[in-house]
Every structure is written in C-alpha cells, then in structure tokens.
N, C-alpha and C. Protein backbone atom coordinates (compact mmCIF):
# COMPACT_ATOMS: atom_id res chain seq x y z
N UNK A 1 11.22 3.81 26.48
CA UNK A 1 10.13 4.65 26.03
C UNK A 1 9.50 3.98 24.80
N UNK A 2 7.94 3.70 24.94
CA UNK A 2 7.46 3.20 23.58
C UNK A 2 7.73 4.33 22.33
N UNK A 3 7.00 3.49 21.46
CA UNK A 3 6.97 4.32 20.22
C UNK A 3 5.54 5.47 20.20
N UNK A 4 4.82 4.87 21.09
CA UNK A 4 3.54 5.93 20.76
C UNK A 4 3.54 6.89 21.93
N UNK A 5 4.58 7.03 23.13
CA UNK A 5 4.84 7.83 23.69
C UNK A 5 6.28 9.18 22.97
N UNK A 6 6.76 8.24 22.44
CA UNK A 6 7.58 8.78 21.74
C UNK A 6 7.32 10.16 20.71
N UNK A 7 6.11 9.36 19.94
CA UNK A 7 5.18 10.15 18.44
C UNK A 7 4.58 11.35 19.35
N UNK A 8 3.88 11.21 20.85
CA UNK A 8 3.70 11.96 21.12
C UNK A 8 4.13 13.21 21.89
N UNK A 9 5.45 12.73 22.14
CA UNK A 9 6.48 13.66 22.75
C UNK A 9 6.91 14.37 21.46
N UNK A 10 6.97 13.87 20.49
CA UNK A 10 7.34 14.94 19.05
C UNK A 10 6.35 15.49 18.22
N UNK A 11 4.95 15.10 18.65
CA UNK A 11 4.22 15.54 17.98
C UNK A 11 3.88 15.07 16.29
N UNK A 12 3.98 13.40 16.52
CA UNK A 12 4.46 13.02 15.09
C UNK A 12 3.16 11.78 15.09
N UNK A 13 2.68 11.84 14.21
CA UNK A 13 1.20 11.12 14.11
C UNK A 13 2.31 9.58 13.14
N UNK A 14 1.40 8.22 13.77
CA UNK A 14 1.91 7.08 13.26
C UNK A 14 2.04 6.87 11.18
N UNK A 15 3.32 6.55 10.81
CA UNK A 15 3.27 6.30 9.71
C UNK A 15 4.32 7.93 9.01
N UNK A 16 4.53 8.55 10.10
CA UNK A 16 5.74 9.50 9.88
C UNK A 16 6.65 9.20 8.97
N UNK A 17 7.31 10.50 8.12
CA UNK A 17 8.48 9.74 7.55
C UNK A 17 9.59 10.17 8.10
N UNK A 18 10.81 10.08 7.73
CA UNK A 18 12.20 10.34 8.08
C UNK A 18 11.97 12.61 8.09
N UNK A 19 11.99 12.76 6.86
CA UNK A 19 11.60 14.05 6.92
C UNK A 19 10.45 14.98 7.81
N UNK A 20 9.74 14.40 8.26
CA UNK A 20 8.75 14.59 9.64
C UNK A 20 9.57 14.51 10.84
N UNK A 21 10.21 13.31 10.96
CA UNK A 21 10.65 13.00 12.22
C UNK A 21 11.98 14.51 12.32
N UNK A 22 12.71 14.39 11.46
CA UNK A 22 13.76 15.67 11.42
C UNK A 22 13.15 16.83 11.94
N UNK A 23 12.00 17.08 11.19
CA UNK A 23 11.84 18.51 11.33
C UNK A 23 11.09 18.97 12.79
N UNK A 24 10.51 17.64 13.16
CA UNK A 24 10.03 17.43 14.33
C UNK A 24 10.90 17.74 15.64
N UNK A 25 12.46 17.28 15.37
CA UNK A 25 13.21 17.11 16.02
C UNK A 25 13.90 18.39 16.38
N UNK A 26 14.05 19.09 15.17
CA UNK A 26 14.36 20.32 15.04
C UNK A 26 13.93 21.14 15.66
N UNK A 27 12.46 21.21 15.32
CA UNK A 27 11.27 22.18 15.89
C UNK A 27 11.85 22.50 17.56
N UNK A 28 11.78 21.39 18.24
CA UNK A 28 11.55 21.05 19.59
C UNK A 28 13.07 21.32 19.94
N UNK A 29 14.03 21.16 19.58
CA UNK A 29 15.66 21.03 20.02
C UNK A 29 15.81 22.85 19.96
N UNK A 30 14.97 23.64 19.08
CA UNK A 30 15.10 25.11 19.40
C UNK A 30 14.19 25.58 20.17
N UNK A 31 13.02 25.22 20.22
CA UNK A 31 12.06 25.35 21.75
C UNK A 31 13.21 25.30 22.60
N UNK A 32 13.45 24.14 23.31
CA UNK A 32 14.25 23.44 24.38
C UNK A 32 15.63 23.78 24.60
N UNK A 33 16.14 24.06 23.84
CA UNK A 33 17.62 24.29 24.16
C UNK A 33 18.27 25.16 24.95
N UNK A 34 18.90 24.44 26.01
CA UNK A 34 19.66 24.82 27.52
C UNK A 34 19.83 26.27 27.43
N UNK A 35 20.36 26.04 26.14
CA UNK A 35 21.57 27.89 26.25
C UNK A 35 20.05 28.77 26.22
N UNK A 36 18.66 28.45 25.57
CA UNK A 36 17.96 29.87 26.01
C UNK A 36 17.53 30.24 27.42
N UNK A 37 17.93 29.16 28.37
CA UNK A 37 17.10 29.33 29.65
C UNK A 37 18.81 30.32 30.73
N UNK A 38 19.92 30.35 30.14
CA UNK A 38 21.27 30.70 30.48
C UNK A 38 20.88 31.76 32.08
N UNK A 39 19.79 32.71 31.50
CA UNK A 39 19.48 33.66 33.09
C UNK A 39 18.75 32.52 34.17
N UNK A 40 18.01 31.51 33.69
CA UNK A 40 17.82 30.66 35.31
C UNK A 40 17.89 29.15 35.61
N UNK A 41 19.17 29.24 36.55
CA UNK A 41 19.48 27.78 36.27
C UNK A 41 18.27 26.55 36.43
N UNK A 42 17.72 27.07 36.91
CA UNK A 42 16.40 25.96 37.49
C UNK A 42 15.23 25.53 36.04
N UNK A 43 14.99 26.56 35.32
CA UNK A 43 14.71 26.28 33.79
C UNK A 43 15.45 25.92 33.16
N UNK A 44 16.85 26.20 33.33
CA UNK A 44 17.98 25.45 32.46
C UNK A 44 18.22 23.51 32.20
N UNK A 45 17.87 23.50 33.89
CA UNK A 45 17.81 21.99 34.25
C UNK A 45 16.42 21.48 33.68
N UNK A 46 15.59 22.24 33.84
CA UNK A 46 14.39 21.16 33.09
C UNK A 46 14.12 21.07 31.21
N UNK A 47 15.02 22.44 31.00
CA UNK A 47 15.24 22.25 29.68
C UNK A 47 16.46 21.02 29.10
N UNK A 48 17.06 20.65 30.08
CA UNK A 48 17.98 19.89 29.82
C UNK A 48 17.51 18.69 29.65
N UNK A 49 16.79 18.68 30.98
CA UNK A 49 15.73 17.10 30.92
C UNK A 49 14.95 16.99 30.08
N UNK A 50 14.20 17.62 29.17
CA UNK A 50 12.93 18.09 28.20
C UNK A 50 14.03 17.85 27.02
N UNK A 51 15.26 17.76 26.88
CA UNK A 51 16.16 17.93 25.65
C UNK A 51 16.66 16.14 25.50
N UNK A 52 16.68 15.48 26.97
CA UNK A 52 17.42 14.20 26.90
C UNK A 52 16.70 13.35 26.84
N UNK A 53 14.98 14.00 26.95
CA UNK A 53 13.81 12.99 26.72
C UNK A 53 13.34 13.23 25.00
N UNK A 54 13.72 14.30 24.56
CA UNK A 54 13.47 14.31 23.07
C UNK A 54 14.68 13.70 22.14
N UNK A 55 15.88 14.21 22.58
CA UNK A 55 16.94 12.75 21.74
C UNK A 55 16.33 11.56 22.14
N UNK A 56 15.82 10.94 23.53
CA UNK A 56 15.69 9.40 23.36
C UNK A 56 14.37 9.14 22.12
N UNK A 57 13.43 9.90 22.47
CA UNK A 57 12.49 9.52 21.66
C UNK A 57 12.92 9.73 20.04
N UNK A 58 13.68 10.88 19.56
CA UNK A 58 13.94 10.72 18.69
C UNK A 58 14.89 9.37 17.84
N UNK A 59 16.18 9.26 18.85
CA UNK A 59 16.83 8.02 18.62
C UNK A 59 15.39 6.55 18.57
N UNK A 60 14.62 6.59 19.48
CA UNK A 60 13.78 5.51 19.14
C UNK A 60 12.71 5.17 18.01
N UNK A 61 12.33 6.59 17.32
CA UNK A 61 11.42 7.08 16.59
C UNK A 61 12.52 6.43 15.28
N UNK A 62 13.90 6.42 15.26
CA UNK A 62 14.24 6.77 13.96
C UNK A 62 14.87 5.12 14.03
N UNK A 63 15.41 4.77 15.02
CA UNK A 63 15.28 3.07 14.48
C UNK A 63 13.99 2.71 14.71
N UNK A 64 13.07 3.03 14.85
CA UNK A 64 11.68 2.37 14.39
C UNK A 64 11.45 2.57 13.14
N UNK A 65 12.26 3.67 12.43
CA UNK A 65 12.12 3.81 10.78
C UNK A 65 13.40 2.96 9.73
N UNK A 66 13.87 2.62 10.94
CA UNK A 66 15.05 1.85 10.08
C UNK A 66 14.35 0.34 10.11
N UNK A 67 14.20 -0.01 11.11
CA UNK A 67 13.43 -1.50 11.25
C UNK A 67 12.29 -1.38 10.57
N UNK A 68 11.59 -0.45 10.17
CA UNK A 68 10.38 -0.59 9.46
C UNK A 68 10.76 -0.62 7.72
N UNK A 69 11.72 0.64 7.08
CA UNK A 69 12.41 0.28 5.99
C UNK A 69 12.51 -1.28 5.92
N UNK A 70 13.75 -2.17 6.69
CA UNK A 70 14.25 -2.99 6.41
C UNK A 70 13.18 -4.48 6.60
N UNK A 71 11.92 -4.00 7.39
CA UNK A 71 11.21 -5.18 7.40
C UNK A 71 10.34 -4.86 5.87
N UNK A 72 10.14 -3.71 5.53
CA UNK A 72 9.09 -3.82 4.15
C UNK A 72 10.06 -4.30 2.79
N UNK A 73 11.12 -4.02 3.08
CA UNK A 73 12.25 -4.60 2.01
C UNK A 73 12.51 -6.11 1.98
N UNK A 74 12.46 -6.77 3.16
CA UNK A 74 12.40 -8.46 3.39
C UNK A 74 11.14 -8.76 3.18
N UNK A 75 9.77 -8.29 3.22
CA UNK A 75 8.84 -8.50 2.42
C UNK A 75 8.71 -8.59 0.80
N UNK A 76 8.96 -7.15 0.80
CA UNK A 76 8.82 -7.39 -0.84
C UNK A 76 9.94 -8.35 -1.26
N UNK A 77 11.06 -8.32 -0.89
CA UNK A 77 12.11 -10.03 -1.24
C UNK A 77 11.25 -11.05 -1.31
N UNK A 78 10.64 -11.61 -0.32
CA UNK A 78 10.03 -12.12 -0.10
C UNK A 78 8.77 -12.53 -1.12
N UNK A 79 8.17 -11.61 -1.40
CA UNK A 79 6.98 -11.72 -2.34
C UNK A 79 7.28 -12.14 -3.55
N UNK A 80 8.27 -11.55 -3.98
CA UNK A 80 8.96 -11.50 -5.30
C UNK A 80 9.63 -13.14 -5.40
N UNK A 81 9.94 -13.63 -4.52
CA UNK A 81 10.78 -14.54 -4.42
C UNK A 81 9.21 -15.91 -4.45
N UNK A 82 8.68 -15.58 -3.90
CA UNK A 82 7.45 -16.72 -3.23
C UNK A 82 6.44 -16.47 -4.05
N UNK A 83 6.09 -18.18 -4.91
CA UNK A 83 4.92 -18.21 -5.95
C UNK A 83 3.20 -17.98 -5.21
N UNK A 84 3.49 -17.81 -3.77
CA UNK A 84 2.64 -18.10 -2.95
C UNK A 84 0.97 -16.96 -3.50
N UNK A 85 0.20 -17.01 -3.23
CA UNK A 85 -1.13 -15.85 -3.55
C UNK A 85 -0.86 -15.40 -1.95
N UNK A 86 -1.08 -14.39 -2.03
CA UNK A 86 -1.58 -13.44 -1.03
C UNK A 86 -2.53 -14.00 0.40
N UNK A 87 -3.28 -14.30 0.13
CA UNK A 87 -3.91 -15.50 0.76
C UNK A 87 -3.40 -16.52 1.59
N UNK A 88 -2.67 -16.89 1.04
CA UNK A 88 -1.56 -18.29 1.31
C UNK A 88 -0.57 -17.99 2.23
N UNK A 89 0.00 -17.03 1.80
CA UNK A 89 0.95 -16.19 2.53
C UNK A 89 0.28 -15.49 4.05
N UNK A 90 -1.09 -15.23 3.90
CA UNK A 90 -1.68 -14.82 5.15
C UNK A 90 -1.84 -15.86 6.25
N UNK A 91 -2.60 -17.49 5.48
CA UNK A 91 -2.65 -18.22 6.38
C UNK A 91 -1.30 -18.97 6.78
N UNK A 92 -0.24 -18.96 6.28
CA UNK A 92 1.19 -19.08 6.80
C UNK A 92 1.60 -18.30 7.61
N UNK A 93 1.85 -17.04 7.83
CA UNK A 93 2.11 -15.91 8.55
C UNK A 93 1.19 -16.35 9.73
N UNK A 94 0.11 -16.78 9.82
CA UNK A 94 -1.30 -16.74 10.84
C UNK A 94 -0.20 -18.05 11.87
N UNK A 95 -0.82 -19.19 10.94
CA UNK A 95 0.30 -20.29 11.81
C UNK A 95 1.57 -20.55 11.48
N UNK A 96 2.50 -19.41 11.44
CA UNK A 96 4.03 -19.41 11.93
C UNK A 96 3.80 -18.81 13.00
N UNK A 97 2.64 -17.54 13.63
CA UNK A 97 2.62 -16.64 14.57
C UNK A 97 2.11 -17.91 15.61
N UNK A 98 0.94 -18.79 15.11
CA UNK A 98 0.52 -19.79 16.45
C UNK A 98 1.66 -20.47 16.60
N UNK A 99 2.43 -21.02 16.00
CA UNK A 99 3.62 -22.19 16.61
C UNK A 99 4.21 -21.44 17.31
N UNK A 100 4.90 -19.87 17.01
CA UNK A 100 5.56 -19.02 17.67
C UNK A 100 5.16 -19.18 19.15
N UNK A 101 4.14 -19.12 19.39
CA UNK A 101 3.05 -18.65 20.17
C UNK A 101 3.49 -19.77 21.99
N UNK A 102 3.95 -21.02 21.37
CA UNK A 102 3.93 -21.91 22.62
C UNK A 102 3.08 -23.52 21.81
N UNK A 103 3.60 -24.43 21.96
CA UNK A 103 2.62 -25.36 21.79
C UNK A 103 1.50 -26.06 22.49
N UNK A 104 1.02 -25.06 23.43
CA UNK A 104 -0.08 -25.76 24.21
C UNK A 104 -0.59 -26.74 23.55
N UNK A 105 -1.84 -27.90 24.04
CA UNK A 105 -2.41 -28.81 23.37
C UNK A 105 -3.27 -28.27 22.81
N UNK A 106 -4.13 -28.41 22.01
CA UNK A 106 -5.24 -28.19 21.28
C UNK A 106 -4.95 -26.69 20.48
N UNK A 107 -3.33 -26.34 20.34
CA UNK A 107 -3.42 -24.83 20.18
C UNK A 107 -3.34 -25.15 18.38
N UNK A 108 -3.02 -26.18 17.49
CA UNK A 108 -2.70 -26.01 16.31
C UNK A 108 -4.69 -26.72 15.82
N UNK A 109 -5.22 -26.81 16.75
CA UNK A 109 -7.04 -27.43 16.36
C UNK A 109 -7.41 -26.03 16.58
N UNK A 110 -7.25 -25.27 17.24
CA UNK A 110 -7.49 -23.91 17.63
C UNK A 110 -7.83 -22.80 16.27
N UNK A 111 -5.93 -23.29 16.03
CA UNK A 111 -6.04 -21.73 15.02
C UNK A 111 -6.45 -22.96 13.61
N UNK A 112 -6.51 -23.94 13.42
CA UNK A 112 -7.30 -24.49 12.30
C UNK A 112 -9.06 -24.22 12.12
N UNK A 113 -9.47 -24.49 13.51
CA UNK A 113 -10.73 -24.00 13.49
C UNK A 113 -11.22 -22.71 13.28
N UNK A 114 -10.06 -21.67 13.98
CA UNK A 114 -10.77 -20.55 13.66
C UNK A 114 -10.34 -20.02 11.73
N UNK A 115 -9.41 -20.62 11.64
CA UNK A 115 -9.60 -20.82 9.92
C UNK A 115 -10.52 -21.46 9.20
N UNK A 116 -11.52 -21.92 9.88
CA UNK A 116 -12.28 -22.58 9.04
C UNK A 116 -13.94 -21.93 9.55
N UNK A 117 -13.81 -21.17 10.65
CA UNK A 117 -14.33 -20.07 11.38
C UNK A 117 -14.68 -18.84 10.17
N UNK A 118 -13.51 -18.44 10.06
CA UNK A 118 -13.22 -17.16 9.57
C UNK A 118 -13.50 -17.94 7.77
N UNK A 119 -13.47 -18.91 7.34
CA UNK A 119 -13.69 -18.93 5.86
C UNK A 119 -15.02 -19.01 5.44
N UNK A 120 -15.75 -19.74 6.79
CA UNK A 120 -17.30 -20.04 6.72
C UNK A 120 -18.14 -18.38 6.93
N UNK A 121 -17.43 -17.53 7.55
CA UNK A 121 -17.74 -16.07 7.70
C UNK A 121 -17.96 -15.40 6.52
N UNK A 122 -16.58 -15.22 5.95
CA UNK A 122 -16.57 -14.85 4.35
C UNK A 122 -17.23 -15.37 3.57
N UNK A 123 -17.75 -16.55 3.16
CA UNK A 123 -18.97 -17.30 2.58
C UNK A 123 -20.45 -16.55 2.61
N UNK A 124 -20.57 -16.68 4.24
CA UNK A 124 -21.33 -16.72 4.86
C UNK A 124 -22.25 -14.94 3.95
N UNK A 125 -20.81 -13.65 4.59
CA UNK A 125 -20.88 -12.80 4.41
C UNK A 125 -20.80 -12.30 2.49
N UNK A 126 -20.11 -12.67 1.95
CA UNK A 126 -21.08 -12.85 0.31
C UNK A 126 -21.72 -13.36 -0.49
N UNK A 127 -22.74 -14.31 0.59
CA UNK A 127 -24.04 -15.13 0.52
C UNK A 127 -24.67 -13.61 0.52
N UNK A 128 -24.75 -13.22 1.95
CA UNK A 128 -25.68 -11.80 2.08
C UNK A 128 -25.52 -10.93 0.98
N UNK A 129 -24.04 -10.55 0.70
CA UNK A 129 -23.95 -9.38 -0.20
C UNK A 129 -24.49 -9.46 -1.09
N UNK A 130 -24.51 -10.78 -1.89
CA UNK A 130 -25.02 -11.36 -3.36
C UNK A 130 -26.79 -10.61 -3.00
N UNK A 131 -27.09 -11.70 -1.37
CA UNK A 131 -28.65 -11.38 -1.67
C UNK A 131 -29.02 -9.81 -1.41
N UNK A 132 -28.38 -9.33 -0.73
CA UNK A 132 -28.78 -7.70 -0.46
C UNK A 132 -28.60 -6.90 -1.98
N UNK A 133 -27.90 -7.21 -2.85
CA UNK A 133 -27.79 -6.57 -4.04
C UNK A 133 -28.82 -7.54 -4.89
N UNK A 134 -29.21 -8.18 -4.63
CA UNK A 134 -30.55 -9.15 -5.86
C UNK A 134 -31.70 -8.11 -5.46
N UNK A 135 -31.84 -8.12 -3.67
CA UNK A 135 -32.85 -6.93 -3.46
C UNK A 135 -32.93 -5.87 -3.52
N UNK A 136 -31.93 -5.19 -3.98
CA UNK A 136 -31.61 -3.99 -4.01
C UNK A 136 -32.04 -3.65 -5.53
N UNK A 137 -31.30 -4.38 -6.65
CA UNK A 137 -32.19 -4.38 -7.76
C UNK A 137 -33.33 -4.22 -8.16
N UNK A 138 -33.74 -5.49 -7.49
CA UNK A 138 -35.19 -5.56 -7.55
C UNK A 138 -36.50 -4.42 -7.17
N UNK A 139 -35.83 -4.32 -5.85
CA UNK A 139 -36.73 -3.23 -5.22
C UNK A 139 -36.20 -1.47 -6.28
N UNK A 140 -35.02 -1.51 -6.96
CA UNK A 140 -34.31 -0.21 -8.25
C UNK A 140 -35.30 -0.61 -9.00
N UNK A 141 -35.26 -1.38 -9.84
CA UNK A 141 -36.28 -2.09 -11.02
C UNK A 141 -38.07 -1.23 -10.28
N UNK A 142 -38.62 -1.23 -9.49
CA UNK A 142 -39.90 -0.91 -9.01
C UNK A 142 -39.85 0.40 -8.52
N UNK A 143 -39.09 1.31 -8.00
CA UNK A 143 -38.78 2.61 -7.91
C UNK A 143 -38.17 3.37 -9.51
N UNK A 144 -37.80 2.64 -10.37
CA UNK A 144 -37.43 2.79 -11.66
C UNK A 144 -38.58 3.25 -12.35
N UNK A 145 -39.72 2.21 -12.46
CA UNK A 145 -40.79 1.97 -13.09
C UNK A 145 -41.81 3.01 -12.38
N UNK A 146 -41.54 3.27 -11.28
CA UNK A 146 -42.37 3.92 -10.69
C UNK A 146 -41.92 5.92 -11.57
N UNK A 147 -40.74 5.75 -11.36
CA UNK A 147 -40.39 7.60 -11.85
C UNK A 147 -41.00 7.06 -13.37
N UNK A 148 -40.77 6.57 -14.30
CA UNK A 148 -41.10 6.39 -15.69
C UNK A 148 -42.35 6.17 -15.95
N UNK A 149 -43.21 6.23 -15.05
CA UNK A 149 -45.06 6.10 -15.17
C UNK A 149 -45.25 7.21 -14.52
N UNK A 150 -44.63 7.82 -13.51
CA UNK A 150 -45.08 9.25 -13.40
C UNK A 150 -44.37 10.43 -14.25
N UNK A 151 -43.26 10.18 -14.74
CA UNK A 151 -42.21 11.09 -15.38
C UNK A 151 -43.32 11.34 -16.42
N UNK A 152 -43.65 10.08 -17.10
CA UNK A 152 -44.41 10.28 -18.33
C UNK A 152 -45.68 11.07 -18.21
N UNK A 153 -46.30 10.57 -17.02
CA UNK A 153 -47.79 11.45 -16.69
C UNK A 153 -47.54 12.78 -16.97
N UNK A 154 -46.31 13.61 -15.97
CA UNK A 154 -46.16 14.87 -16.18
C UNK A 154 -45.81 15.25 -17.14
N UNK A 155 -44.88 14.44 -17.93
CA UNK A 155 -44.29 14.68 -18.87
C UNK A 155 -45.47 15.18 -20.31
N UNK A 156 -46.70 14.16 -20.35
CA UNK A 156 -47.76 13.97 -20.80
C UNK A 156 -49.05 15.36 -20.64
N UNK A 157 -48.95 15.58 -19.43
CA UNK A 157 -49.93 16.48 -19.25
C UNK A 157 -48.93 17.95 -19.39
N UNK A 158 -47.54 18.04 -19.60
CA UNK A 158 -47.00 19.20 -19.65
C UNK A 158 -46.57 19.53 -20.99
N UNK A 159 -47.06 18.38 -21.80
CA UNK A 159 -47.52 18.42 -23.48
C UNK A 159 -48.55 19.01 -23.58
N UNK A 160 -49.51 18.64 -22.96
CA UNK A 160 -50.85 18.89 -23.27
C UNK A 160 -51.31 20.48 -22.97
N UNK A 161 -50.65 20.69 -21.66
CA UNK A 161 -50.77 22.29 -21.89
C UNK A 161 -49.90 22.96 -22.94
N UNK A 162 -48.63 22.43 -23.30
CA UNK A 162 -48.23 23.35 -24.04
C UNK A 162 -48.80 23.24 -25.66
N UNK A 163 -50.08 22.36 -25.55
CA UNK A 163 -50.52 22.11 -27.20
C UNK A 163 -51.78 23.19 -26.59
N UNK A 164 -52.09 23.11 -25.69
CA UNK A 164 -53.53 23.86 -25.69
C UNK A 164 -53.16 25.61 -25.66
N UNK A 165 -52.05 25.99 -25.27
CA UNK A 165 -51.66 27.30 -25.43
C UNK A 165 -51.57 28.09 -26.57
C-alpha cells in the first residue's frame, strides 16, 4: 500500500505528524472495531477487513515518519558537517541522482547542459525582474507626479473656497 493511499485511508493530509497519525488511528480503530458489529457476522467480517487495512496503513504511515525523522537528521549532520553553500550541495545532490540514474552515453553532457540551461534561465529571469522594476518605477515616478499636480489643484482650489467663505 502506498503512502498516499494510506493518508487517505486515515484521513491524514501529507506532512502529518506522529500525533495526527495516532489520533487518526484511534478515531477509525473505534469506528471499525469487530466487537461493535457482534449481532452480524457478515458486518463483523468487513469490519475486520476495514481494521487489517487500517493497521497496514497505519504501520506504513508511521515508518514513513520514522524514515522521514531519520533522513532530516542525516541532513542536518550533514549540513553542519559540509562547508558546502546550499547551492553546491543542490548541484551535487542533482548529479549523484544522474550517476545513480544508469550511465547511458551522453547522460553526464545531459545533466551538465541542463545546468547550464537552468543557470542561463535564472540570469535570464533577473535580467527581466531588474527591467520590470526600472519600469515599474518609472512609470510610479509619473503616476506620482500626476496625484501631486492634481492633489495640489484640489488641494488649492479647496483653499480658495475656504478663504472666500
């Protein structure tokens, strides 16, 4: 049984904690439980089955929280341990996953290119940002000027009545 069949057999949205998953477990183990169906055996049996599909998912739900603990703990080791930037550590992780991957031919020109893909993107993409905020200014600066020549008009003529009153 996956994990996202699992979440949804308990009713447990991704990123659950240990205390979710319990109470989850709980919830459903007193719904379900054999001994309330005792007057008909035929509900008894599907409560049984409905009970041996919520221990599995639960048993799977909760070493998915143990393997997830113990992989964010070999990370942060990890971080702590490694002078590496964040960055660095991404494009390592990227090609340890391609070598993982099989060595087809052209597969280590592959994921180099699309690193050099993906860096020309980011460039690329706060080239724009820079210029969309120069215009954005610019065009603030002229909507600026514009309220402060009329602010003043009204501002001006709502002197003027209150001097002529």
């Amino acid at each position: 049984m996956d994990i996202r069949k699992c979440c949804d057999l308990l009713d447990l949205r991704p990123g659950y904690s240990q205390e979710d998953l319990k109470q989850a477990y709980k919830d459903l183990v007193q719904v379900w439980h054999p001994d309330r169906f005792s007057h008909s055996e035929r509900l008894k049996q599907k409560a049984e089955s409905k009970l041996k599909q919520i221990n599995l998912a639960y048993e799977v739900l909760d070493q998915a929280l143990v393997k997830r603990a113990k992989l964010q703990a070999h990370r942060a080791a990890q971080s702590m341990n490694s002078p590496e930037s964040v960055e660095e550590q991404i494009v390592r992780s990227a090609y340890e996953q391609s070598v993982a991957w099989g060595s087809r031919p052209g597969q280590r020109l592959r994921f180099q290119l699309s690193i050099v893909l993906w860096s020309v993107g980011m460039f690329g993409g706060l080239i724009g940002l820079i210029a969309m905020l120069a215009w954005l200014s610019s065009n603030l600066m002229l909507i600026w000027g514009a309220v402060v020549v009329v602010g003043g008009y009204f501002g001006l003529r709502w002197f003027h009545e209150q001097q002529q009153r």
